[in-house]
Protein backbone atom coordinates (compact mmCIF):
# COMPACT_ATOMS: atom_id res chain seq x y z
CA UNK A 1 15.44 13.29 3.06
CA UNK A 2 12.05 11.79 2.53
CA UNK A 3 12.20 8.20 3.01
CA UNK A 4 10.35 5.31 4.18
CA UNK A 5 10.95 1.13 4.90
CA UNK A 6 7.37 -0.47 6.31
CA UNK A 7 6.92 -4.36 6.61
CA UNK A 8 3.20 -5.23 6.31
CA UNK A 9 0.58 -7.03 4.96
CA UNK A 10 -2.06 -6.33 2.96
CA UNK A 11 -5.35 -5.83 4.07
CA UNK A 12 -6.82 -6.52 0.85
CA UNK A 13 -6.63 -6.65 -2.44
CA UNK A 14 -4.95 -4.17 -4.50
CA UNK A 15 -7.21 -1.87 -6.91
CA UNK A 16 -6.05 -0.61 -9.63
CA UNK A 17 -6.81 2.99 -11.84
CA UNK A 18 -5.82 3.73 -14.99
CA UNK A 19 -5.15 7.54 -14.56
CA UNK A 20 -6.09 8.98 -18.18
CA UNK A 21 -4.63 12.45 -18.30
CA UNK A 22 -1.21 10.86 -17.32
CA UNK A 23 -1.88 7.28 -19.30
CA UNK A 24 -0.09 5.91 -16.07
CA UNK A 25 -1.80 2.63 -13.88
CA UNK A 26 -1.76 3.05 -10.46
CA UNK A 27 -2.00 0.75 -7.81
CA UNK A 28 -3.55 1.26 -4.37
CA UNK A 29 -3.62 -0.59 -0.89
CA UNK A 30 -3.73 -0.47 2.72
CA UNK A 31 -0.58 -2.15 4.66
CA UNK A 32 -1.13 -3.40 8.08
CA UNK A 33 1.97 -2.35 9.57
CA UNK A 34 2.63 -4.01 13.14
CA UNK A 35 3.28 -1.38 15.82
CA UNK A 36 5.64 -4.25 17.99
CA UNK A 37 4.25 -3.58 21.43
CA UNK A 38 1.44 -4.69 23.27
CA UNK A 39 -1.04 -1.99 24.14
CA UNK A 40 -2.13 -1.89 28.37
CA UNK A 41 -4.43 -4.32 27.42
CA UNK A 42 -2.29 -6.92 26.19
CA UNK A 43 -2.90 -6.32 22.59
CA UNK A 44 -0.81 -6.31 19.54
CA UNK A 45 -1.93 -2.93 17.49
CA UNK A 46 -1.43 -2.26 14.10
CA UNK A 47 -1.02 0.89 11.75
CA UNK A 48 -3.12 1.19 8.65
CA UNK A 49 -0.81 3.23 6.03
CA UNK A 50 -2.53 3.51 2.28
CA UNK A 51 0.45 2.72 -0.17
CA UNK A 52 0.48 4.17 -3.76
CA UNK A 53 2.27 2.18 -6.66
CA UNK A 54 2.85 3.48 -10.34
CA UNK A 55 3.63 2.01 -13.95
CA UNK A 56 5.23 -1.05 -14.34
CA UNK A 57 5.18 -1.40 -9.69
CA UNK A 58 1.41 -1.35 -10.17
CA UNK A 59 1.36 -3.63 -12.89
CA UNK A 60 3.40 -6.23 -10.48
CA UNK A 61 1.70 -5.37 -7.61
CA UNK A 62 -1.80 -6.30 -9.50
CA UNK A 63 -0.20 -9.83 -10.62
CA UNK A 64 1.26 -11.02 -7.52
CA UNK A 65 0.22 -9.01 -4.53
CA UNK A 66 -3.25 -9.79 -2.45
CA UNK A 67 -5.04 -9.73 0.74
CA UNK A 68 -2.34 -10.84 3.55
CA UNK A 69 0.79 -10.78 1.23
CA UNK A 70 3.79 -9.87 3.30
CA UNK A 71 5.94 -7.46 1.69
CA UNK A 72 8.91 -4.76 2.86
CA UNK A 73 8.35 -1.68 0.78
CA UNK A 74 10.38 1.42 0.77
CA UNK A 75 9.68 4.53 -0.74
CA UNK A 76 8.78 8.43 0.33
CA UNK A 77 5.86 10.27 2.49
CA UNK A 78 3.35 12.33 0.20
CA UNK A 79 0.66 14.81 1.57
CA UNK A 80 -1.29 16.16 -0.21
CA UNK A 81 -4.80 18.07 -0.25
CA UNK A 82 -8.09 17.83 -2.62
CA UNK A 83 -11.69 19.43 -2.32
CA UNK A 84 -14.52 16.80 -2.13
CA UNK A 85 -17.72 16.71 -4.09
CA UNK A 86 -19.29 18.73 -1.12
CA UNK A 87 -16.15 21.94 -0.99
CA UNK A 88 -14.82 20.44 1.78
CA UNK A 89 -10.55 20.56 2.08
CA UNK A 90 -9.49 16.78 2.55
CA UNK A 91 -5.72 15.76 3.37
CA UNK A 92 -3.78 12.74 2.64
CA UNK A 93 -0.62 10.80 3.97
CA UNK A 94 0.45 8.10 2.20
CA UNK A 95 3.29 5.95 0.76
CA UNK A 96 4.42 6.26 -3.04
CA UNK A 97 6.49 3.15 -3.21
CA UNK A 98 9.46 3.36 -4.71
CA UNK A 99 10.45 -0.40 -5.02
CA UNK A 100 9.02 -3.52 -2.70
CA UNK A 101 10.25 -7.11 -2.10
CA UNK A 102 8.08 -10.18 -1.26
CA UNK A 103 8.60 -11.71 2.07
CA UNK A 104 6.07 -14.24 1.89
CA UNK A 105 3.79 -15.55 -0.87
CA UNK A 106 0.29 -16.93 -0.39
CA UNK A 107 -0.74 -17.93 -3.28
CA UNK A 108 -0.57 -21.87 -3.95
CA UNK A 109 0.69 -23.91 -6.70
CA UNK A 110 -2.83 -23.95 -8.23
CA UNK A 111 -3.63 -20.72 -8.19
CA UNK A 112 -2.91 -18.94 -12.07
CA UNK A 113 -0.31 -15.97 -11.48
């Protein structure tokens, strides 16, 4: 079983891709995910996971989602590898989001949705 639940916020702004050879949109983000303990120091740390959203999630996500949203967002783990520009093998963690719920909502009554 391959699944996820995080409860973040984001660190900024969603961008979005329009993937040609699949004609899909795709959303991307970082959530600040906080750890829940204080490090020796005294300080609340955070993990930085990069979240993936497809279709009609991205399309959401681009509407109503921005830079310190709170959302919960469940989906699965996907690594995967790709050779950069320069031959070099690169690998990647991240989230492909399955489904996500607003905890909070920033955005004021005067701002256009």
């Amino acid at each position: 079983m391959n699944r996820i639940i995080l409860v973040g916020r984001l660190t900024k702004d969603p961008e979005q891709r329009m993937i040609e050879d699949k004609n899909k949109l795709m959303a991307k983000f970082t959530l600040a995910v906080d750890r829940g303990f204080k490090n020796a120091e005294g300080e609340r740390e955070a993990d930085f996971i990069p979240i993936v959203l497809w279709g009609k999630r991205a399309e959401v996500a681009m509407e109503f989602l921005q830079k310190g949203s709170l959302i919960s967002i469940c989906g699965r783990l996907n690594c995967r590898s790709y050779e950069d520009s320069q031959g070099i093998r690169r690998y990647v963690s991240e989230v492909i989001g399955e489904s996500f719920q607003f905890i909070d909502n920033i955005k004021t009554e005067n701002t256009a949705v």
